[in-house]
C-alpha atoms as a PDB file:
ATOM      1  CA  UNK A   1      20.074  15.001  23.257  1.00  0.00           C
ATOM      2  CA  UNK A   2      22.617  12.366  21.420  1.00  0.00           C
ATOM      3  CA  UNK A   3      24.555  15.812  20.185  1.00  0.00           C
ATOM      4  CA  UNK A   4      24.726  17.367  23.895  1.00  0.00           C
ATOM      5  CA  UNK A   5      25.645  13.911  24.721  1.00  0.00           C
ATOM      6  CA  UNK A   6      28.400  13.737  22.069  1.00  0.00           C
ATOM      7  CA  UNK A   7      29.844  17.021  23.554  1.00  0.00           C
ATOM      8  CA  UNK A   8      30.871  15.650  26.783  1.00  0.00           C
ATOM      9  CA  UNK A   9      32.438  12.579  25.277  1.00  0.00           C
ATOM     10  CA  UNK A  10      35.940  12.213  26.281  1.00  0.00           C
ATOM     11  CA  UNK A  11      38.316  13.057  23.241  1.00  0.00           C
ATOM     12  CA  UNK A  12      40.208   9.990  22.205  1.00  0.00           C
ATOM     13  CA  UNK A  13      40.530   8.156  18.665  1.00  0.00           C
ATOM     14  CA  UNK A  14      38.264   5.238  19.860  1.00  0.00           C
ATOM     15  CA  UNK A  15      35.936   7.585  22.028  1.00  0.00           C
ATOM     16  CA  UNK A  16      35.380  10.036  18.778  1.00  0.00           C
ATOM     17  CA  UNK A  17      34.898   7.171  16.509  1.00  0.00           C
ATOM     18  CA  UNK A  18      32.258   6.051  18.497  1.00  0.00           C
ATOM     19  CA  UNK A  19      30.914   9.680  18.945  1.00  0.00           C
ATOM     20  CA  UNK A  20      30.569  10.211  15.352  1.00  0.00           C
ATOM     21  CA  UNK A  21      28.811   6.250  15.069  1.00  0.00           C
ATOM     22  CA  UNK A  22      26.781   7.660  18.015  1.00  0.00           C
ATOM     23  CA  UNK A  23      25.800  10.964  16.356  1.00  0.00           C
ATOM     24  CA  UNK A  24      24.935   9.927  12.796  1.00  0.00           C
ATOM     25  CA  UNK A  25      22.946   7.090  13.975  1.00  0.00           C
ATOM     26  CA  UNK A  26      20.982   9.746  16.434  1.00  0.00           C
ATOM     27  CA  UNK A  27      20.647  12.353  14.284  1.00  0.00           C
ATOM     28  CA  UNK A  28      19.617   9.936  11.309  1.00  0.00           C
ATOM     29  CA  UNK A  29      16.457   8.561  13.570  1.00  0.00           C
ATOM     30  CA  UNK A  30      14.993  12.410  13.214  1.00  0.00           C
ATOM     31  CA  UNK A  31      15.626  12.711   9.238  1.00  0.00           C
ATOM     32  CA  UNK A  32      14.579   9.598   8.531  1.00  0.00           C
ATOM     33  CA  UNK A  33      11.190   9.958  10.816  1.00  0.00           C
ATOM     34  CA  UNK A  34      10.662  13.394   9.235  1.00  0.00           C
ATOM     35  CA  UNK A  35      10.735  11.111   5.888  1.00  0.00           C
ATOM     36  CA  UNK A  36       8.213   9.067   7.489  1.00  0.00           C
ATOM     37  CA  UNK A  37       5.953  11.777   8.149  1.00  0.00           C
ATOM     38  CA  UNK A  38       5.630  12.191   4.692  1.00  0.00           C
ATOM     39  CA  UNK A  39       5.182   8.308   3.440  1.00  0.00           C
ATOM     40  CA  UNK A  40       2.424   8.561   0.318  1.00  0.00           C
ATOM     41  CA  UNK A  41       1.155   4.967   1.365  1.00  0.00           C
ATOM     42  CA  UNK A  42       0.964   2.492   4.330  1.00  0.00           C
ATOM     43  CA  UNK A  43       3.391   0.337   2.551  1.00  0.00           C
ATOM     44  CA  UNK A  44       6.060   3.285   2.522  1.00  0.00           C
ATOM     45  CA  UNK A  45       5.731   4.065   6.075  1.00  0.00           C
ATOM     46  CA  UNK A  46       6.477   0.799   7.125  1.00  0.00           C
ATOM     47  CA  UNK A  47       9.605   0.889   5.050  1.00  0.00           C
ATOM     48  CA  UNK A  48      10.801   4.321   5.899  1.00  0.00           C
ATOM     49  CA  UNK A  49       9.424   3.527   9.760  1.00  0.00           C
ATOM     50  CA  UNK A  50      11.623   0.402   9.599  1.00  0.00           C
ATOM     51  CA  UNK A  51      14.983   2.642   8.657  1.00  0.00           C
ATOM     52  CA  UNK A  52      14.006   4.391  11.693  1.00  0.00           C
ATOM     53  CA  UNK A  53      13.646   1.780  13.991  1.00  0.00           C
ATOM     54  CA  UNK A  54      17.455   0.194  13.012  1.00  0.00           C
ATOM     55  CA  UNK A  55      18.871   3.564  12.829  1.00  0.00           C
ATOM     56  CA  UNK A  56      17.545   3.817  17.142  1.00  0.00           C
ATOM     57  CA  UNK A  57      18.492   0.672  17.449  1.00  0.00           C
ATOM     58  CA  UNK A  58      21.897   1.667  16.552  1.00  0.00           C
ATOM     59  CA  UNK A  59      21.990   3.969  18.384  1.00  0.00           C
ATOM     60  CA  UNK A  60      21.092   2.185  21.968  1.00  0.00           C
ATOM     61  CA  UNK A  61      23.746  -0.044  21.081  1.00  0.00           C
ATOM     62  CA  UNK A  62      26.864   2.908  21.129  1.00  0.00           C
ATOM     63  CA  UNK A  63      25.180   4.331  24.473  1.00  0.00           C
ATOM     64  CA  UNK A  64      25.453   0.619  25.784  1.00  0.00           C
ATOM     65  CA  UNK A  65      29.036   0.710  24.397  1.00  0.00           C
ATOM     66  CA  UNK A  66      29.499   4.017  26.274  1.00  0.00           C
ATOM     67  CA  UNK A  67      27.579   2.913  29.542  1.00  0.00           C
ATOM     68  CA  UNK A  68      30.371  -0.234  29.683  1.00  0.00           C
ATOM     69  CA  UNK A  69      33.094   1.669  29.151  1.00  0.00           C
ATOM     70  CA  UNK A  70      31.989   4.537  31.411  1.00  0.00           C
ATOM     71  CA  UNK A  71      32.634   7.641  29.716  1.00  0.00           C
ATOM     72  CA  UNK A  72      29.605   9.487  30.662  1.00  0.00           C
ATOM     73  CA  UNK A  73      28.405   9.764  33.904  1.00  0.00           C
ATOM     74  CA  UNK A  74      25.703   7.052  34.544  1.00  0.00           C
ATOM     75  CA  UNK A  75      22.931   9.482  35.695  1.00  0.00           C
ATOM     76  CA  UNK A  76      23.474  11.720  32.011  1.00  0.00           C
ATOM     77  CA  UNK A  77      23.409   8.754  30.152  1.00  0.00           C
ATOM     78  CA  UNK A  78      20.204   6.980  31.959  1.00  0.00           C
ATOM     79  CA  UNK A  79      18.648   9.765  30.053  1.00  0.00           C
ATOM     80  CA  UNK A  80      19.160   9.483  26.644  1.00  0.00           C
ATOM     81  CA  UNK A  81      18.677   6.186  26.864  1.00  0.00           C
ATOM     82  CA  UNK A  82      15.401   6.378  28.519  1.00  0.00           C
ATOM     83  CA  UNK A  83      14.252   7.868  26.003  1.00  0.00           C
ATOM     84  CA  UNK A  84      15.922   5.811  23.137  1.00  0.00           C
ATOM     85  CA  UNK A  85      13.908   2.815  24.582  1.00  0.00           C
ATOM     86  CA  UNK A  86      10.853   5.249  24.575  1.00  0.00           C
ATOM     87  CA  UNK A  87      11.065   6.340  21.225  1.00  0.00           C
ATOM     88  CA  UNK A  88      11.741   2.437  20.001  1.00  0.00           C
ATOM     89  CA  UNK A  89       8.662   1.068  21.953  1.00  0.00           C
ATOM     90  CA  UNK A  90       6.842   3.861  20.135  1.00  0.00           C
ATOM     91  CA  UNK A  91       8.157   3.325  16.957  1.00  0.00           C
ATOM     92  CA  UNK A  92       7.465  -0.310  17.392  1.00  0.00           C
ATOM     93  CA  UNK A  93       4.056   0.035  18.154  1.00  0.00           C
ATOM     94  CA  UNK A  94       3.686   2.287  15.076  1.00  0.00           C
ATOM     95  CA  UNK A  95       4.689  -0.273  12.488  1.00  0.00           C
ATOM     96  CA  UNK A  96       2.440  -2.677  14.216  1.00  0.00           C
ATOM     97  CA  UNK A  97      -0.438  -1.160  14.084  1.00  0.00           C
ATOM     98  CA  UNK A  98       0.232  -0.135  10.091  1.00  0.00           C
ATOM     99  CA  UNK A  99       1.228  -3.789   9.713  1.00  0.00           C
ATOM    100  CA  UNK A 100      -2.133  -4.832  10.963  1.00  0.00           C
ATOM    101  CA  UNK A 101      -4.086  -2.345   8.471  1.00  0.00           C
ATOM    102  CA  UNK A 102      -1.961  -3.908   5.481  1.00  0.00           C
ATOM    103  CA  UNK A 103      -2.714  -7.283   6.500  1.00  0.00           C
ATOM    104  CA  UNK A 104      -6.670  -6.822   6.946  1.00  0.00           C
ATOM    105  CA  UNK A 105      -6.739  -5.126   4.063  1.00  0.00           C
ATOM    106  CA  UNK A 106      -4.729  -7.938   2.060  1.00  0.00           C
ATOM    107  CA  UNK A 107      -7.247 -10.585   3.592  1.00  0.00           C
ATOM    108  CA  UNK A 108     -10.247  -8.712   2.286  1.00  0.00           C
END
């Protein structure tokens, strides 16, 4: 969705320097969780989940850039970042629950 987004950005030099921020941030959540997916330990989730988790953070933050300066229309935009908060509450709860099995399993 962030590279359909990117499409209809307005071409500037600011706008497409933001577009590109926008798009490797984006598209860097989905390698990175595909990294994830593969973590050989709890420990190396967490880590690799925690790259994740900035990388969607950064990218909320150039759709809030692009939601001030209006360069999308509001009603396209409310959708990506939807589901940029989804995906972060999910992630979130993800590490916490991992973060919860290290930590019993240090107390034991």
């Amino acid at each position: 969705m962030v590279i359909d987004l990117a499409e209809k950005m307005p071409s500037t030099n600011v706008t497409r320097s933001i577009t590109n921020q926008m798009v490797r941030s984006g598209t860097s959540v989905g390698a990175n969780y595909r990294a994830v997916c593969r973590a050989r330990s709890d420990k190396e989730f967490v880590a690799k989940m925690n790259i994740v988790l900035e990388e969607a953070d950064e990218t909320l933050f150039w759709l809030e850039i692009i939601r001030e300066k209006e360069w999308i229309d509001k009603s396209e935009l409310e959708i990506v970042w939807k589901e940029g908060n989804e995906l972060t509450a999910i992630f979130v709860s993800s590490l916490k629950t991992v973060n919860n099995r290290i930590n019993k399993e240090t107390k034991v």
